[in-house]
Protein backbone atom coordinates (compact mmCIF):
# COMPACT_ATOMS: atom_id res chain seq x y z
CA UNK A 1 127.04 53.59 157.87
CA UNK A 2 129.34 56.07 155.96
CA UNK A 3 132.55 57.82 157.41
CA UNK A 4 132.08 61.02 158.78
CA UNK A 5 134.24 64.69 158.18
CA UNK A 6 133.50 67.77 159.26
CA UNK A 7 135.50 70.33 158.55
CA UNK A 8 135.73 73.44 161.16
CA UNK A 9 136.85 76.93 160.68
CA UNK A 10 135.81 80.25 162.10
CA UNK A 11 132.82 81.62 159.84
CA UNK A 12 132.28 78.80 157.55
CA UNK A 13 132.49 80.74 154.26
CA UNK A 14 136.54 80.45 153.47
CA UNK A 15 138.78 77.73 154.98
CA UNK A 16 136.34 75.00 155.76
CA UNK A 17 134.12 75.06 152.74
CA UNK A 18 137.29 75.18 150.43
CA UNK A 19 138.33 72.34 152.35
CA UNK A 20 134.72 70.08 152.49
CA UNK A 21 135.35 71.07 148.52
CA UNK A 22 138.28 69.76 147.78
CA UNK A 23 137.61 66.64 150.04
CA UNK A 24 134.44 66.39 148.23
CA UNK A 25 136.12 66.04 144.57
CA UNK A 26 138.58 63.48 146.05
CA UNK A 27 136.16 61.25 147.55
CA UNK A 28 134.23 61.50 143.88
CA UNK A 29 137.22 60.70 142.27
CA UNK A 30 137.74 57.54 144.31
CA UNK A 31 134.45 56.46 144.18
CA UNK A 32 133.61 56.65 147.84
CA UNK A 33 130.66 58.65 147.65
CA UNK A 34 128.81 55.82 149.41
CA UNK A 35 131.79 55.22 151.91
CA UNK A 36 132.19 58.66 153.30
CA UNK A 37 130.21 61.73 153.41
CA UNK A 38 131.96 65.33 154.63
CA UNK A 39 130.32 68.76 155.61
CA UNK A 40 131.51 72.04 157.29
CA UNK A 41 130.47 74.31 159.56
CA UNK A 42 132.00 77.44 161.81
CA UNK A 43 132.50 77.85 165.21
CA UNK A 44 131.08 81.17 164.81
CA UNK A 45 127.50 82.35 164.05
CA UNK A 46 127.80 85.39 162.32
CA UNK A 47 128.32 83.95 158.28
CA UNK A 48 124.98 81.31 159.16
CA UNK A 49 123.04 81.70 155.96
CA UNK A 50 125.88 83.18 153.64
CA UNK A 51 127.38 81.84 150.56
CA UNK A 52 131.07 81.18 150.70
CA UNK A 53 133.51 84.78 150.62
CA UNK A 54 134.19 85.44 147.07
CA UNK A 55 137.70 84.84 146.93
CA UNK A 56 137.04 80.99 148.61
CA UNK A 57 135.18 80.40 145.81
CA UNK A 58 137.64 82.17 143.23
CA UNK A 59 140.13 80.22 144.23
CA UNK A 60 138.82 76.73 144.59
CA UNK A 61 137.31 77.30 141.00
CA UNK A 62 140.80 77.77 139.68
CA UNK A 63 141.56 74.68 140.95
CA UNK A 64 138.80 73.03 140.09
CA UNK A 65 136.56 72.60 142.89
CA UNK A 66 132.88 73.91 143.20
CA UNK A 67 132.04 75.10 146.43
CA UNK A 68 129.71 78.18 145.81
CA UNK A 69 126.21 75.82 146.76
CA UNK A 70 127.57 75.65 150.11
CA UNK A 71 125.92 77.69 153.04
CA UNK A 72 127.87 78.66 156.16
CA UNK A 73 126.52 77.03 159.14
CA UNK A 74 127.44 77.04 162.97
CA UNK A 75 128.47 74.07 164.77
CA UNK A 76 126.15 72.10 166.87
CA UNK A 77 125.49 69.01 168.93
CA UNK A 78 124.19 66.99 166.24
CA UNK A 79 127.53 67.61 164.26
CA UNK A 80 129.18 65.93 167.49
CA UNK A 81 126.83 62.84 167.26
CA UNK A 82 127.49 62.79 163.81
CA UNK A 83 130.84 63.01 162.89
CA UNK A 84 133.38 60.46 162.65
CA UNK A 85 136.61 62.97 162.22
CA UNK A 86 136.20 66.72 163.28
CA UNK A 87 139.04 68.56 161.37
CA UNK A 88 139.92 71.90 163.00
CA UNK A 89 141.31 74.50 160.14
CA UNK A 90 143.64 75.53 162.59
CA UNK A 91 144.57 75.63 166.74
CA UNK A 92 142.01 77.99 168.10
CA UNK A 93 139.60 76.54 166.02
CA UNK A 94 140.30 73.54 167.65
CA UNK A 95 140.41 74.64 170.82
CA UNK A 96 136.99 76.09 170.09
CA UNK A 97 135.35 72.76 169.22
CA UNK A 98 137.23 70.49 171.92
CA UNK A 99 135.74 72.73 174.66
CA UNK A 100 132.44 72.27 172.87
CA UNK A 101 132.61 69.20 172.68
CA UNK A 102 132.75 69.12 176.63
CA UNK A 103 129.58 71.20 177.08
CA UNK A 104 127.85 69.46 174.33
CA UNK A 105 128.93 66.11 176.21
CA UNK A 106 128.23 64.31 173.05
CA UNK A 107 132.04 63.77 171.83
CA UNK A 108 132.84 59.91 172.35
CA UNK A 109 135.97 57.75 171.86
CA UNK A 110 135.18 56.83 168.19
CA UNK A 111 135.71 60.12 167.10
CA UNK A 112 139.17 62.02 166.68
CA UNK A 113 139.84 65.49 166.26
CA UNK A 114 142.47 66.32 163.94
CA UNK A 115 144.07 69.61 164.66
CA UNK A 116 145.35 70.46 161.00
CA UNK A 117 144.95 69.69 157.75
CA UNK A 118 147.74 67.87 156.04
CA UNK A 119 146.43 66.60 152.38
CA UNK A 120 148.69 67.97 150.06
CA UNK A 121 145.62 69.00 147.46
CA UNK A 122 143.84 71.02 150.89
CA UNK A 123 146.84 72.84 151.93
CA UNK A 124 147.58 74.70 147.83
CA UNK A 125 143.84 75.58 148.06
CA UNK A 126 145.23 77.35 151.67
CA UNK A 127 148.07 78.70 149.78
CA UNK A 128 145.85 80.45 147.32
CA UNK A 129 143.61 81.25 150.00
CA UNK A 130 146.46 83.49 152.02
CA UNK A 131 144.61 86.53 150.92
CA UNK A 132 142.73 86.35 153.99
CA UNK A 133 145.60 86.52 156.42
């Protein structure tokens, strides 16, 4: 059975789908495709349906990376049973999917949360994504 990552942010349509991009084109260019699988998803339900913002998708284009197919999704129990690594875009996103992690009593010890990204190639597509700050 494959690896695992989901990537978390607020609304699914910047941080986390420029991230399940980028992780996407590495795990390509490694040749893991069969190895590890990766998805993303917001804590939040008010992007579900919606094409990444503009700007996400401007920006991980000039890098290289497509992520316009992706649709913004909310988190749910099935993500918990499914995931190997939950990585949280940032701390209250984090907090936000530890404590539903408790109510969706699904989170085991095989999995990890990771509370920030640290690959070098996801934090420039951050940089260029600043706009939204």
């Amino acid at each position: 059975m494959p690896i695992h990552v989901l990537f978390v942010c607020l609304g699914n349509i910047c941080r986390s789908p420029a991230a399940q991009g980028v992780f996407e084109h590495l795990i390509q260019a490694a040749g893991l495709e069969t190895q590890i699988t990766v998805d993303s998803c917001g804590t939040a339900a008010f992007n579900i349906g919606k094409s990444p913002d503009s700007r996400s998708i401007s920006a991980a284009k000039k890098r290289g990376y497509a992520i316009e197919q992706q649709i913004a999704r909310q988190i749910d129990d099935t993500d918990y049973e499914r995931a190997h690594y939950v990585v949280a875009m940032d701390r209250m996103n984090l907090t936000n999917v530890s404590a539903w992690a408790l109510i969706f009593s699904r989170f085991n010890g095989h999995q990890n949360l990771i509370d920030e990204v640290s690959s070098a190639e996801i934090y420039k597509a951050k940089k260029d994504l600043a706009v939204f700050k």
